[in-house]
Protein backbone atom coordinates (compact mmCIF):
# COMPACT_ATOMS: atom_id res chain seq x y z
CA UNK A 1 30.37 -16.01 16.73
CA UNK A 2 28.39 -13.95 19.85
CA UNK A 3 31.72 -13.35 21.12
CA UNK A 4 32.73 -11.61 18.12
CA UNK A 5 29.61 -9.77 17.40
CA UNK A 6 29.64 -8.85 21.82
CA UNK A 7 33.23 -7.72 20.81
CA UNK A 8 32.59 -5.86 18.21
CA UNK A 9 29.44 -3.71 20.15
CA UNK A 10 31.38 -3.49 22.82
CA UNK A 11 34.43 -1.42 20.25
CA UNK A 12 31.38 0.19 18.68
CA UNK A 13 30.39 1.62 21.82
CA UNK A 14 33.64 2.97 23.19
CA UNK A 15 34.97 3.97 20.16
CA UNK A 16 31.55 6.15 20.19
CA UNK A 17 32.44 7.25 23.78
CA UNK A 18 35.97 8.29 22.89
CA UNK A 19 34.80 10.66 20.19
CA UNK A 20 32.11 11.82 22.21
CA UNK A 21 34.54 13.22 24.45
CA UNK A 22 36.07 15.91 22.53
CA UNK A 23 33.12 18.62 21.53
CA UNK A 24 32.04 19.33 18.15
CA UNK A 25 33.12 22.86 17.39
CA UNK A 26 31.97 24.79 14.13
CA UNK A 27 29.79 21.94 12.99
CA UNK A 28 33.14 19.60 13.28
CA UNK A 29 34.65 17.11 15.13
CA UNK A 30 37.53 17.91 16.78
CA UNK A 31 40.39 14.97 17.23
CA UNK A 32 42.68 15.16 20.28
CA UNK A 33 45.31 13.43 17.95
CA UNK A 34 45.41 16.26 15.56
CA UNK A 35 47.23 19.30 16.46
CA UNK A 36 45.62 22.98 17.20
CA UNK A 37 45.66 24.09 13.58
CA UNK A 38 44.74 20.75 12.38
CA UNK A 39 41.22 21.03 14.14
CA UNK A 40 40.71 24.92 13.17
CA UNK A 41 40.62 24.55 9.90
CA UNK A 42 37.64 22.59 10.01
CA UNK A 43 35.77 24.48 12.04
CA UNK A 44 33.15 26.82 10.36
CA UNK A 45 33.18 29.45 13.24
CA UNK A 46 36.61 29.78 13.34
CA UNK A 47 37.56 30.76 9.68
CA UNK A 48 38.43 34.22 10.72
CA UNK A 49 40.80 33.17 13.02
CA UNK A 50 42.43 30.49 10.73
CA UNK A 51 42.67 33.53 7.97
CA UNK A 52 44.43 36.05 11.02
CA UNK A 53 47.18 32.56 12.31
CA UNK A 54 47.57 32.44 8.56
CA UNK A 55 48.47 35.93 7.73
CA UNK A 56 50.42 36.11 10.79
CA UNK A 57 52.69 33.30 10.03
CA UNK A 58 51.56 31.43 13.30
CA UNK A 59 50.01 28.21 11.23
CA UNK A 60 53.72 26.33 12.23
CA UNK A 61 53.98 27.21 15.46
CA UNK A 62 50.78 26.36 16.21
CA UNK A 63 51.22 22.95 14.86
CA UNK A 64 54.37 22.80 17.11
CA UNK A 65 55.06 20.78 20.42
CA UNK A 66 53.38 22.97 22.85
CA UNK A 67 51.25 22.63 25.14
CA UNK A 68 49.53 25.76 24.13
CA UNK A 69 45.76 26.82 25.64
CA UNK A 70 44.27 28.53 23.13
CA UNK A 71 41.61 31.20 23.91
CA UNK A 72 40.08 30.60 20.30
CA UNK A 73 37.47 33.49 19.91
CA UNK A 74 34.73 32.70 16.94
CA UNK A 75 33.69 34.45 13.67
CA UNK A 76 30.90 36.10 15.70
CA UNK A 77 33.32 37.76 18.49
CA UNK A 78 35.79 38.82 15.23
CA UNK A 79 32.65 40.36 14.14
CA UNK A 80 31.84 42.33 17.25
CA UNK A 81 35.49 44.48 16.34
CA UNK A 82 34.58 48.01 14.79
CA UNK A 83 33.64 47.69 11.23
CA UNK A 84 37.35 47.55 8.95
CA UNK A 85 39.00 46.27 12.59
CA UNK A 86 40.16 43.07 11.20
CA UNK A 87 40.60 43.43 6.80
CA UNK A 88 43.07 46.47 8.57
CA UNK A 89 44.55 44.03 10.88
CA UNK A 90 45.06 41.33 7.95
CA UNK A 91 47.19 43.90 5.75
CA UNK A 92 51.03 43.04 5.65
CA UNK A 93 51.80 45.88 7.29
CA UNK A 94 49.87 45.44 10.32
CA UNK A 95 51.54 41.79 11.02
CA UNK A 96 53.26 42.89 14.61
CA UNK A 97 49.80 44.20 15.64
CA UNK A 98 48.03 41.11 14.45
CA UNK A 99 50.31 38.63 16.01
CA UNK A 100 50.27 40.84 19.41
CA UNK A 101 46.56 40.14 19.24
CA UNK A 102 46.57 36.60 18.58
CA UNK A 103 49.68 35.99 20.72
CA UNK A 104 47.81 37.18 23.77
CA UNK A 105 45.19 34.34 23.20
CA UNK A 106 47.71 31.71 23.71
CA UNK A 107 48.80 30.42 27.14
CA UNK A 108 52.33 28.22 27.22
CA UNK A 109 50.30 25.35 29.60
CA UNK A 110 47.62 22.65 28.76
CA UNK A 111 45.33 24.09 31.27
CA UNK A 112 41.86 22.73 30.99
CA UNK A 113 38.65 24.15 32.59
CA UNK A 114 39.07 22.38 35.73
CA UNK A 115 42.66 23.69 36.02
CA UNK A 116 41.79 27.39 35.42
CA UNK A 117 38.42 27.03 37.67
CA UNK A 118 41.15 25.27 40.18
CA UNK A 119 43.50 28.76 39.98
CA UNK A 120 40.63 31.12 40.57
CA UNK A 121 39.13 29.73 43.46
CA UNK A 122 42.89 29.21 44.75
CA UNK A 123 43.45 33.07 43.98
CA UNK A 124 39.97 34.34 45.61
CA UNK A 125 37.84 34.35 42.45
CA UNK A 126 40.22 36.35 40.37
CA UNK A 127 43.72 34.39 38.38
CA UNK A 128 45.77 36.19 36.16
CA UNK A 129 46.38 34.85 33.13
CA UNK A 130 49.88 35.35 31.03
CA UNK A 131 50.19 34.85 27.66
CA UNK A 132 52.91 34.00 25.13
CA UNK A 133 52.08 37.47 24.00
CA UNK A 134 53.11 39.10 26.71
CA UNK A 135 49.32 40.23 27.89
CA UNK A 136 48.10 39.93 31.24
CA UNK A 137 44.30 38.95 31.92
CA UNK A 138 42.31 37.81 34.41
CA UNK A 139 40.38 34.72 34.60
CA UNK A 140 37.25 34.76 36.37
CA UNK A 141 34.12 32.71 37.08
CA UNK A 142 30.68 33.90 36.70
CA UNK A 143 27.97 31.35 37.56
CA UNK A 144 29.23 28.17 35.60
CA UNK A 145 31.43 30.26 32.98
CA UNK A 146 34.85 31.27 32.94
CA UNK A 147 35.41 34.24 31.98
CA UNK A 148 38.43 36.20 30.49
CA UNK A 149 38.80 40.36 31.03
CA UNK A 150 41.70 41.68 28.74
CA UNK A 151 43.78 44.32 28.79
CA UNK A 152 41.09 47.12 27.41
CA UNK A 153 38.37 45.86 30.20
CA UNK A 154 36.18 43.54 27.65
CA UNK A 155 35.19 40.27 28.88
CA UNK A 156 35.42 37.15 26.89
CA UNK A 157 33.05 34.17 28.00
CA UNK A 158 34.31 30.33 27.21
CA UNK A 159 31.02 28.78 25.07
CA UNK A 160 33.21 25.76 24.72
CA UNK A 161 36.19 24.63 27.37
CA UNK A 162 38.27 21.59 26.83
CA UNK A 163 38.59 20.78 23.08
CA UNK A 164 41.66 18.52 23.55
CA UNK A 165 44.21 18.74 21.01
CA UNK A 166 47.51 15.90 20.07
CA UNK A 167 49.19 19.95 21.41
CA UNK A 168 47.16 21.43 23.86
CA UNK A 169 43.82 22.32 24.26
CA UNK A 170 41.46 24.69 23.08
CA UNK A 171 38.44 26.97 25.02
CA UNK A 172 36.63 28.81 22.39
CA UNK A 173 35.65 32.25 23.31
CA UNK A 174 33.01 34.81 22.07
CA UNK A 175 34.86 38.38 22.83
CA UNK A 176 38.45 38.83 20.82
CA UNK A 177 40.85 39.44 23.75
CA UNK A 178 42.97 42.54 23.16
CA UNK A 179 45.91 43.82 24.61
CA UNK A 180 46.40 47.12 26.84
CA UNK A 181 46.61 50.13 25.22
């Protein structure tokens, strides 16, 4: 009988530990068996961003094989856009623009923070970063953050890095990343 009580603290505890090591994001867990879009959709600062993969038609491909890195900016950094930015960008019409945009916050690697912090120091503080939509940034470090200058000069900073996902991984951002002009 101890043995089974020792073994079942003992599963307790490290099933405990292996949630504990995927962050909470949005005021939810995140799973690393459940794909990118999976997670998003339960995250409460990222319901802008599940509206834009949505009317984008992105929602299957992001559910897809991968690996994808996804720069995943929040609710507040959708908010920082000028006011009408992103109910223009969600119109029909404006699809090609919206998936540019969102396109350029995906990576085609599984590159977690000690990857990326691995390519800047490698590159002399400075790694460019190519996306799957065709947008070239550069990855930076600032004191303990990496940091992400797009295309238009503004600078993205990663609040949370290395939200594993069953498809890649996600660093959550506070800047929307935008293409050159």
């Amino acid at each position: 009988m101890k043995s089974l009580k020792l073994a079942t603290a003992i599963l307790a505890l490290t099933t405990g530990m292996a949630l504990a090591e995927n962050p909470m994001v949005g005021g939810a867990p995140m799973y690393e068996d459940k794909n990118i879009v999976e997670n998003a959709v339960n995250s409460k600062d990222h319901t802008t961003l599940v509206a834009a993969v949505q009317a984008a038609g992105l929602v299957e491909t992001l559910q897809g094989e991968g690996p994808f890195t996804v720069f995943a900016p929040t609710n507040d950094a959708f908010a920082k856009l000028p006011a009408g930015t992103v109910e223009t960008l969600l119109k029909p019409e404006n699809k090609d623009q919206l998936t540019k945009i969102l396109t350029c916050h995906v990576v085609a690697a599984n590159a977690l923070a000690a990857d990326i912090n691995k390519m800047i120091a490698d590159d002399g503080g400075m790694h460019p970063v190519k996306t799957v939509g065709g947008c070239e940034f550069t990855a930076m470090v600032e004191g303990d953050a990496i940091k992400i200058k797009d295309g238009q000069g503004n600078v993205a900073t990663v609040t949370i890095a290395d939200v594993k996902q069953s498809n890649g991984v996600i660093h959550v951002i506070d800047t929307v990343l935008l293409p050159a002009m």
